[in-house]
C-alpha atoms as a PDB file:
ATOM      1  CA  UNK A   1     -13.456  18.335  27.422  1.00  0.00           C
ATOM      2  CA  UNK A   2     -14.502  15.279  24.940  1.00  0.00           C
ATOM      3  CA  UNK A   3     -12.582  12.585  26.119  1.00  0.00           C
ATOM      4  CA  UNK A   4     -10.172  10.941  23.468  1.00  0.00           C
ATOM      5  CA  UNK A   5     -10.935   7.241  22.361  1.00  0.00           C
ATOM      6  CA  UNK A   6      -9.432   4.286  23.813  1.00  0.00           C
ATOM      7  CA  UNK A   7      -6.660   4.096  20.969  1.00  0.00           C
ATOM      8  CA  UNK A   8      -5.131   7.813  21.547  1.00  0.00           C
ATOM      9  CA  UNK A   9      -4.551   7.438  25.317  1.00  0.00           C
ATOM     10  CA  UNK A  10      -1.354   6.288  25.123  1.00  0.00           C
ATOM     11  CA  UNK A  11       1.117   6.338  22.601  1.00  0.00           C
ATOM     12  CA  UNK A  12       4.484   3.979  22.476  1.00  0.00           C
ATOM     13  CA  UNK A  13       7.676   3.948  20.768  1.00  0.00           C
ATOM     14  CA  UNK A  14      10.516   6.536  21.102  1.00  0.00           C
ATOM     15  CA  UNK A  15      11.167   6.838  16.980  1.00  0.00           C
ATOM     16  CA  UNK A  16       9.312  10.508  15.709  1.00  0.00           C
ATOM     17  CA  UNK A  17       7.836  10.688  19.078  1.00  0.00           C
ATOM     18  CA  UNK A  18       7.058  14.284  19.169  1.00  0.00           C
ATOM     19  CA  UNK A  19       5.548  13.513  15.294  1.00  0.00           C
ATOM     20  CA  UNK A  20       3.048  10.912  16.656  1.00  0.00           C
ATOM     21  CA  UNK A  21       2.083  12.937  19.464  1.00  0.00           C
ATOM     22  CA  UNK A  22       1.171  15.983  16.705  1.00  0.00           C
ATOM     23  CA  UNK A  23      -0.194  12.861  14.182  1.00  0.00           C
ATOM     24  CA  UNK A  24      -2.434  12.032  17.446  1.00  0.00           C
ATOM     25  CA  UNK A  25      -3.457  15.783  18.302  1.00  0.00           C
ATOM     26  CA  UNK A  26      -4.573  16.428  14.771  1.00  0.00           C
ATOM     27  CA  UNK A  27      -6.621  13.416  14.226  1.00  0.00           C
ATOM     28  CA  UNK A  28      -8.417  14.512  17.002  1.00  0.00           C
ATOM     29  CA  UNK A  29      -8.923  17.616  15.758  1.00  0.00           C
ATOM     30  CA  UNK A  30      -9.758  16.802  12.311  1.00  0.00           C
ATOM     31  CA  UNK A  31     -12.575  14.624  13.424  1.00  0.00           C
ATOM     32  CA  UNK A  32     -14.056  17.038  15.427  1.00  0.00           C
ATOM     33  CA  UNK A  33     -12.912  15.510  19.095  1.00  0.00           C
ATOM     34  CA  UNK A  34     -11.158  18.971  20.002  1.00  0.00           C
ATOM     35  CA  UNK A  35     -13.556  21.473  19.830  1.00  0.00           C
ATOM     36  CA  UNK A  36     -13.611  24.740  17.800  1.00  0.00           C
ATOM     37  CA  UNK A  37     -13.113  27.783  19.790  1.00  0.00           C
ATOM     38  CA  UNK A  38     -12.300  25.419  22.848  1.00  0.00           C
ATOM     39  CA  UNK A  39      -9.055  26.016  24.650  1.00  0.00           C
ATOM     40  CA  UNK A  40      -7.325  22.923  25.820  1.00  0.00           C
ATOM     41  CA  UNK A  41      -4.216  23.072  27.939  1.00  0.00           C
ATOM     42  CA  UNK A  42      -1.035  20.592  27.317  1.00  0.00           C
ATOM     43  CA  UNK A  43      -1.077  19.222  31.063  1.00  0.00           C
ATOM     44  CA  UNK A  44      -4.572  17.996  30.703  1.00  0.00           C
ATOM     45  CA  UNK A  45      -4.448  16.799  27.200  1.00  0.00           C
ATOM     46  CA  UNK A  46      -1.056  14.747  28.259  1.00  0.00           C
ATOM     47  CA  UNK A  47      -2.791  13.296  30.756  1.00  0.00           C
ATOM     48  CA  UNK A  48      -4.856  11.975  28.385  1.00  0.00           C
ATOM     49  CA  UNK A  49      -2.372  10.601  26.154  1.00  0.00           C
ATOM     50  CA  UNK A  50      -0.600   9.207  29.406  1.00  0.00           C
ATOM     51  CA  UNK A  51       2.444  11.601  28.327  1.00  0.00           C
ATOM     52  CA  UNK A  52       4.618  14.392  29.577  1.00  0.00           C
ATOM     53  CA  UNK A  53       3.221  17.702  28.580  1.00  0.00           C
ATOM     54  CA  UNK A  54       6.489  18.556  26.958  1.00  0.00           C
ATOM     55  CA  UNK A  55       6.044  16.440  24.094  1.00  0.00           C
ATOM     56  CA  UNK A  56       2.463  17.848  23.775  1.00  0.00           C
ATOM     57  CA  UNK A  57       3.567  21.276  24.094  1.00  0.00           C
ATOM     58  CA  UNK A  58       5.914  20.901  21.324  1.00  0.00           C
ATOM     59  CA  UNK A  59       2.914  18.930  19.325  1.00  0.00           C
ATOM     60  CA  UNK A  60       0.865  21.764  19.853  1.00  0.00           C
ATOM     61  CA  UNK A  61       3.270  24.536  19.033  1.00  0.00           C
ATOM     62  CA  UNK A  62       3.482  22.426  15.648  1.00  0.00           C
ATOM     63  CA  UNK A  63      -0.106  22.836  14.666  1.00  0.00           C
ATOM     64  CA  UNK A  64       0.186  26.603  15.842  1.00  0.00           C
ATOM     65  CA  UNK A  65       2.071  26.760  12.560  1.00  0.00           C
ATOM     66  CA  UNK A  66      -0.114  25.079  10.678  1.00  0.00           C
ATOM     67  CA  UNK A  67      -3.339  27.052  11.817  1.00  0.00           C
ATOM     68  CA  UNK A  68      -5.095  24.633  13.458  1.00  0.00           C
ATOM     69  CA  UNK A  69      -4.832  26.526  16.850  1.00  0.00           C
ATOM     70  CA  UNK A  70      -3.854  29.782  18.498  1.00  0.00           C
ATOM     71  CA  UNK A  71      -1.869  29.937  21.544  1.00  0.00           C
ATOM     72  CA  UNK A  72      -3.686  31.381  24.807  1.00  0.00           C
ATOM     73  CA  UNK A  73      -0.906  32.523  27.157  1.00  0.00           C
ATOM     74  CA  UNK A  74      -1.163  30.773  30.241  1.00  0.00           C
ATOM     75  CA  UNK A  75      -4.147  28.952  29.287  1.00  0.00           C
ATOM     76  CA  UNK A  76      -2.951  26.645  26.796  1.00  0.00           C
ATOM     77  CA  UNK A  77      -4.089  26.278  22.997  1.00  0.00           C
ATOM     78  CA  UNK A  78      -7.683  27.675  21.380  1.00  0.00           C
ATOM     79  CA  UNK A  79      -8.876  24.982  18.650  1.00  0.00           C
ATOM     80  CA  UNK A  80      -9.086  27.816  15.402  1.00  0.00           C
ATOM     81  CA  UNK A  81     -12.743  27.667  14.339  1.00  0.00           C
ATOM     82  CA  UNK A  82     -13.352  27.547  10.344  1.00  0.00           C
ATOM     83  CA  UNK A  83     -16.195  29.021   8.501  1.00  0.00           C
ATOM     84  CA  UNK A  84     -18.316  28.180   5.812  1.00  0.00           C
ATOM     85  CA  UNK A  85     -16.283  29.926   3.020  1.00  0.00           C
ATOM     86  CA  UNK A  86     -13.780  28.463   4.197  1.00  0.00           C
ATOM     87  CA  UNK A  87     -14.920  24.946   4.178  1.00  0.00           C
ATOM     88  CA  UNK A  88     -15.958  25.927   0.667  1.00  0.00           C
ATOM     89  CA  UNK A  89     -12.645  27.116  -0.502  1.00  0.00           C
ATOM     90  CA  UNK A  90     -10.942  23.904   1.120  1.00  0.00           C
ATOM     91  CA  UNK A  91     -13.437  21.233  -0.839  1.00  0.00           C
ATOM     92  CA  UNK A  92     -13.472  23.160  -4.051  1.00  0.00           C
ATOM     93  CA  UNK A  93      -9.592  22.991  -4.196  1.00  0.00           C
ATOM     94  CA  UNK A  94      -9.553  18.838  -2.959  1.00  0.00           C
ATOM     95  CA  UNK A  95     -12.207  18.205  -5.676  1.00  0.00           C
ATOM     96  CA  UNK A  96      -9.528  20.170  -8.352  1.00  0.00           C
ATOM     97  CA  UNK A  97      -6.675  18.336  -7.172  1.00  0.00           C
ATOM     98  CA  UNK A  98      -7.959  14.776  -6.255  1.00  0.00           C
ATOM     99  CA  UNK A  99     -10.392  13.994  -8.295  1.00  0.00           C
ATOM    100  CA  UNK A 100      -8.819  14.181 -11.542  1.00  0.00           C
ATOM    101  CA  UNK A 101      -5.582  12.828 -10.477  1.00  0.00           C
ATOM    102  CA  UNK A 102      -7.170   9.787  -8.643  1.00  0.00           C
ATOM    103  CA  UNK A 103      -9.329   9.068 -11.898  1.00  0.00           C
ATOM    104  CA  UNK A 104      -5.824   9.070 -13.840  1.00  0.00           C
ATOM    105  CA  UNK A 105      -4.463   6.465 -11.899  1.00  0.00           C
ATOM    106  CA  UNK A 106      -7.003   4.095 -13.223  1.00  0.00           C
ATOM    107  CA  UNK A 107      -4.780   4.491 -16.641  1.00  0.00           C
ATOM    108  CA  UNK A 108      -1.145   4.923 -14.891  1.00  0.00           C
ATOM    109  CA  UNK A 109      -1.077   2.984 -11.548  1.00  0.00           C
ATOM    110  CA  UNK A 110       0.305  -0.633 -10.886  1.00  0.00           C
ATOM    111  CA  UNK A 111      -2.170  -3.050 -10.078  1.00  0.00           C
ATOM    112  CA  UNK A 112      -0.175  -4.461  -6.724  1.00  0.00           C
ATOM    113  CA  UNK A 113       0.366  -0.799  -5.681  1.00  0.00           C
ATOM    114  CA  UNK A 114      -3.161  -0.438  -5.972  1.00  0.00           C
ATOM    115  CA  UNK A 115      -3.963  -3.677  -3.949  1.00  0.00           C
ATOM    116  CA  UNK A 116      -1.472  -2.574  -1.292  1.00  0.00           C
ATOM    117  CA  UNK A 117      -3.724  -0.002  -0.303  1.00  0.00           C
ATOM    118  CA  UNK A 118      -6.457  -2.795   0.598  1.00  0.00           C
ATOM    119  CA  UNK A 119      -5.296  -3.587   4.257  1.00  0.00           C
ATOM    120  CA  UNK A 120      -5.952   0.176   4.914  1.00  0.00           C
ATOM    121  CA  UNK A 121      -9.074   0.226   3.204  1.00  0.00           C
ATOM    122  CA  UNK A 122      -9.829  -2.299   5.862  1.00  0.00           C
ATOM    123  CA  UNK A 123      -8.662  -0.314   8.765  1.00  0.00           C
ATOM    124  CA  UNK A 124     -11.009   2.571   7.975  1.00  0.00           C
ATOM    125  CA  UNK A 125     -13.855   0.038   7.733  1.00  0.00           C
ATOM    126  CA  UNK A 126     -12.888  -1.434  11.092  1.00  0.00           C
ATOM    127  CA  UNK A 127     -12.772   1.941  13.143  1.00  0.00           C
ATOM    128  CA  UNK A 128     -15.957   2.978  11.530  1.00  0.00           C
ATOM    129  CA  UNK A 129     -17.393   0.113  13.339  1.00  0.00           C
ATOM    130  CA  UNK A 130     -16.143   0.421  16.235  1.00  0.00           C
ATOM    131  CA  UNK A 131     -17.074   4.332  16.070  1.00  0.00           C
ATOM    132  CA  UNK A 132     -13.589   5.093  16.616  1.00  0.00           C
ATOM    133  CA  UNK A 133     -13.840   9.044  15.033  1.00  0.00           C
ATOM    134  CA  UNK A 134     -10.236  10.130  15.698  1.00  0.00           C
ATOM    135  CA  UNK A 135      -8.709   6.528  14.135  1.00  0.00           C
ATOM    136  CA  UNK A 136     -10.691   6.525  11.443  1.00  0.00           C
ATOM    137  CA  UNK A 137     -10.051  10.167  10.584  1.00  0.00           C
ATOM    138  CA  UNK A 138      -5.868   8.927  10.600  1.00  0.00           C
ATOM    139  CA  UNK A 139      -6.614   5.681   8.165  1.00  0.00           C
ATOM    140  CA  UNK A 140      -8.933   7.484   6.017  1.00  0.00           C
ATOM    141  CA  UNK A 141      -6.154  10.577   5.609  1.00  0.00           C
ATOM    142  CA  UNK A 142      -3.277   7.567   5.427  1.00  0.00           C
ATOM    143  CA  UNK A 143      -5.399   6.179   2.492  1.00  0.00           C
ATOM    144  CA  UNK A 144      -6.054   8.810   0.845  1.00  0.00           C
ATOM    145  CA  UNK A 145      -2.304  10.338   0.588  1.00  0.00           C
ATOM    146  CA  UNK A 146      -1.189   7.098  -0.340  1.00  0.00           C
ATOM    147  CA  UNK A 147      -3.391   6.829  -2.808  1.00  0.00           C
ATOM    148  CA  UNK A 148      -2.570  10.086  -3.998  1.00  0.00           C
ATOM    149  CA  UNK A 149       1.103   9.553  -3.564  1.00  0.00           C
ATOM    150  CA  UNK A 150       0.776   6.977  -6.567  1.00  0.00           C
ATOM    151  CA  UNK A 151       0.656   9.673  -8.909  1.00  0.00           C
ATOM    152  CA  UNK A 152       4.313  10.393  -8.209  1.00  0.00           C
ATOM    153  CA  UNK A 153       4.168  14.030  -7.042  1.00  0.00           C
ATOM    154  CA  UNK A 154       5.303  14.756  -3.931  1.00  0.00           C
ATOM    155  CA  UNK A 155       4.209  17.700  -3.444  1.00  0.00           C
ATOM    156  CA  UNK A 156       0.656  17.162  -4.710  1.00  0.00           C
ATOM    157  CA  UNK A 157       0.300  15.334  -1.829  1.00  0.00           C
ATOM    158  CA  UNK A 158       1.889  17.531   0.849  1.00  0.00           C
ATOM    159  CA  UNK A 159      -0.304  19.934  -0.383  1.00  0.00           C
ATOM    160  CA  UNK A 160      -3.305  18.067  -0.811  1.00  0.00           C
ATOM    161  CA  UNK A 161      -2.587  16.597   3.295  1.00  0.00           C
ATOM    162  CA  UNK A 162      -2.428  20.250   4.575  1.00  0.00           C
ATOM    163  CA  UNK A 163      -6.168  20.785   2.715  1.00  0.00           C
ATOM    164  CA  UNK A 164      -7.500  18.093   4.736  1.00  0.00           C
ATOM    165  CA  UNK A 165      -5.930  18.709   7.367  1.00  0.00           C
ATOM    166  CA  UNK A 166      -7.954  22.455   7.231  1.00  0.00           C
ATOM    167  CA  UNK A 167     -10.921  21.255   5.692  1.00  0.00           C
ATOM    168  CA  UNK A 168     -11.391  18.387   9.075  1.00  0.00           C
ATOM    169  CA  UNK A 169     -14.135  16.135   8.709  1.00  0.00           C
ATOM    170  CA  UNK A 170     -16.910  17.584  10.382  1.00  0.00           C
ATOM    171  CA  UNK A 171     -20.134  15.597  10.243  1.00  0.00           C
ATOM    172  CA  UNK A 172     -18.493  12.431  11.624  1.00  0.00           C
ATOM    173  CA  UNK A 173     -20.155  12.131  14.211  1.00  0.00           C
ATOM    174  CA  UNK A 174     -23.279  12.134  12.878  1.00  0.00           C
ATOM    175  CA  UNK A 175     -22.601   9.896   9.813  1.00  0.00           C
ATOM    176  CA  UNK A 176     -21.389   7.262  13.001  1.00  0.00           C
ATOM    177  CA  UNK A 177     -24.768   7.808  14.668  1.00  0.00           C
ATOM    178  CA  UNK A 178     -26.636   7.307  11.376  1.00  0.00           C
ATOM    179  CA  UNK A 179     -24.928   4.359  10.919  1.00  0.00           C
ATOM    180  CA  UNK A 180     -23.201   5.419   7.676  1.00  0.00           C
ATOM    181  CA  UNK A 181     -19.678   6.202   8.433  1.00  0.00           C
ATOM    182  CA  UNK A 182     -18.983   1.975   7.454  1.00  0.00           C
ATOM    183  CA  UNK A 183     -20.963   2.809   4.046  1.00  0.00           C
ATOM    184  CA  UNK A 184     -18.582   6.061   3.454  1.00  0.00           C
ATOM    185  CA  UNK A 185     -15.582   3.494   4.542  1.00  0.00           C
ATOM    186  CA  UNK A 186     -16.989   1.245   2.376  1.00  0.00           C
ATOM    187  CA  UNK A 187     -16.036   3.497  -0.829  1.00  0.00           C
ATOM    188  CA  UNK A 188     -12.803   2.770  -0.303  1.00  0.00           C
ATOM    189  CA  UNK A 189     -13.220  -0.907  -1.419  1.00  0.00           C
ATOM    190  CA  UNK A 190     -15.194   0.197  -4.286  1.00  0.00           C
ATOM    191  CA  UNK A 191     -12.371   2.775  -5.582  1.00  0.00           C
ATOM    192  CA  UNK A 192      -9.371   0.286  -5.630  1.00  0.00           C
ATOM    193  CA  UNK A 193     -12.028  -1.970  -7.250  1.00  0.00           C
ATOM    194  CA  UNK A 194     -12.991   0.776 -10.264  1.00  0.00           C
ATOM    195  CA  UNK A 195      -9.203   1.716 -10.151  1.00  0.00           C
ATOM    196  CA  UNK A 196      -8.022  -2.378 -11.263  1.00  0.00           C
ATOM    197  CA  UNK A 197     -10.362  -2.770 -13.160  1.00  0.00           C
ATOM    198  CA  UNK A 198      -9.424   0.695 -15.087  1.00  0.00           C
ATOM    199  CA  UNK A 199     -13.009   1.991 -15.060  1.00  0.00           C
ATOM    200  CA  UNK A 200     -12.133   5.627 -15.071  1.00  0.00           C
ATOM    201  CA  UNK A 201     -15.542   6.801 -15.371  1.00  0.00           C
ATOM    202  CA  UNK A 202     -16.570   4.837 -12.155  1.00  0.00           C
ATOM    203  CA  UNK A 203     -13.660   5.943 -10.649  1.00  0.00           C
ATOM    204  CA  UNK A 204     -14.275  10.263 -10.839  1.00  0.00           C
ATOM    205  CA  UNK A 205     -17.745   8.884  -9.980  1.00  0.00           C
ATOM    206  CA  UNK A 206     -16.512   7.358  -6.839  1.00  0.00           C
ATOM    207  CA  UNK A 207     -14.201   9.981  -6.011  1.00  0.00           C
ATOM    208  CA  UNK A 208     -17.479  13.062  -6.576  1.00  0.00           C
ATOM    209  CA  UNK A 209     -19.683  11.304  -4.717  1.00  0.00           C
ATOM    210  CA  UNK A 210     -16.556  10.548  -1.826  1.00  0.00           C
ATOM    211  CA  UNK A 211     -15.750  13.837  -1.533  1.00  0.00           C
ATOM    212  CA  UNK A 212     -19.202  15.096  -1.626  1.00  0.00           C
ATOM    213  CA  UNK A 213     -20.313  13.711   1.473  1.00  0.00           C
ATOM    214  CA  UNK A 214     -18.231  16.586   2.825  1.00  0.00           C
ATOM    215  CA  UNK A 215     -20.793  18.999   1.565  1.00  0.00           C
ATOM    216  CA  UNK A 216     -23.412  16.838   2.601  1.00  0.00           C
ATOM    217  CA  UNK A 217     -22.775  15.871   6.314  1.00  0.00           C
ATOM    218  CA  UNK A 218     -22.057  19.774   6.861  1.00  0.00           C
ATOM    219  CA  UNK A 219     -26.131  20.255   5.481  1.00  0.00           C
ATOM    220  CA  UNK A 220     -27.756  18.531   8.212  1.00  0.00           C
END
């Protein structure tokens, strides 16, 4: 099994517990550190996380609904593999939902909302740097939904989440060993930039060309 990074082997605190253990699980999976088609059983993934399998179990049984695995009786939990058309179906519906309401924002959002977003901007720099797939797959989600969540619709954002969530980021790994995932981190920088300044053109440009490294980390 690929082992989890450093900063997913043990999580603290007793408030949502079961919730970060599921936020962990799928960050893993959405970067591509839980394999498609793999199956992966709760004791050894808890041991991992340096966590009872309960939790885990439960964590897992949550992304069952979500469709992000299958349950294997007495085996554990088989990663659900997506296809091409689906991957297709995913990024045409982000690209209808985020760009156009992230290039309105450079017309409707507050400025200090806007800069609030910098510090996790920042993050998603930082774990591209230190090649950290799974933590940079949570910071770059966390930024985008906020970002997103400045629009003022709910569930515009729930919805957009659970497309990301399905779409996963494949290609991260090789962006990292390309040295280009702190470029693609970079973007975030540039958007909040374009978005103060109210450049809405440079904004949807920002937020194409974002998105469409999607399309073009899944071509190589």
């Amino acid at each position: 099994m690929t082992g989890l990074p450093p900063s997913l082997t043990a999580i603290g605190g007793r408030t949502n517990f079961r919730e970060r253990v599921a936020d962990a699980l799928r960050a893993a999976l959405v970067s591509g550190l839980l394999l498609p088609g793999e199956v992966y059983s709760a004791p050894a993934l808890a041991a991992r996380f340096g966590v009872s399998a309960t939790p885990v179990r439960e964590a897992m049984l949550d992304l069952v609904k979500e469709g992000l695995v299958a349950a294997v009786p007495n085996k554990g939990f088989r990663v659900t593999e997506v296809t091409e058309r689906q991957l297709d179906e995913y990024l045409h519906l982000r690209a209808l939902i985020e760009i156009p309401t992230v290039t309105a924002l450079a017309r409707t959002a507050d400025p200090a909302a806007v800069e609030a977003l910098r510090p996790v901007a920042a993050e998603t720099v930082a774990t591209a740097a230190t090649g950290d797939l799974a933590a940079y797959a949570a910071a770059d989600r966390r930024f985008h939904l906020d970002l997103l969540a400045l629009a003022g619709n709910a569930h515009l954002v729930e919805v957009a989440g659970d497309l990301r969530t399905r779409s996963r980021l494949h290609g991260l790994a090789a962006l990292a060993e390309h040295g280009l995932l702190e470029a693609s981190a970079g973007e975030h920088h540039a958007l909040l930039d374009a978005l103060r300044a109210g450049d809405e053109k440079a904004v949807r440009r920002l937020m194409t060309g974002h998105l469409g490294h999607m399309r073009r980390r899944r071509a190589k």
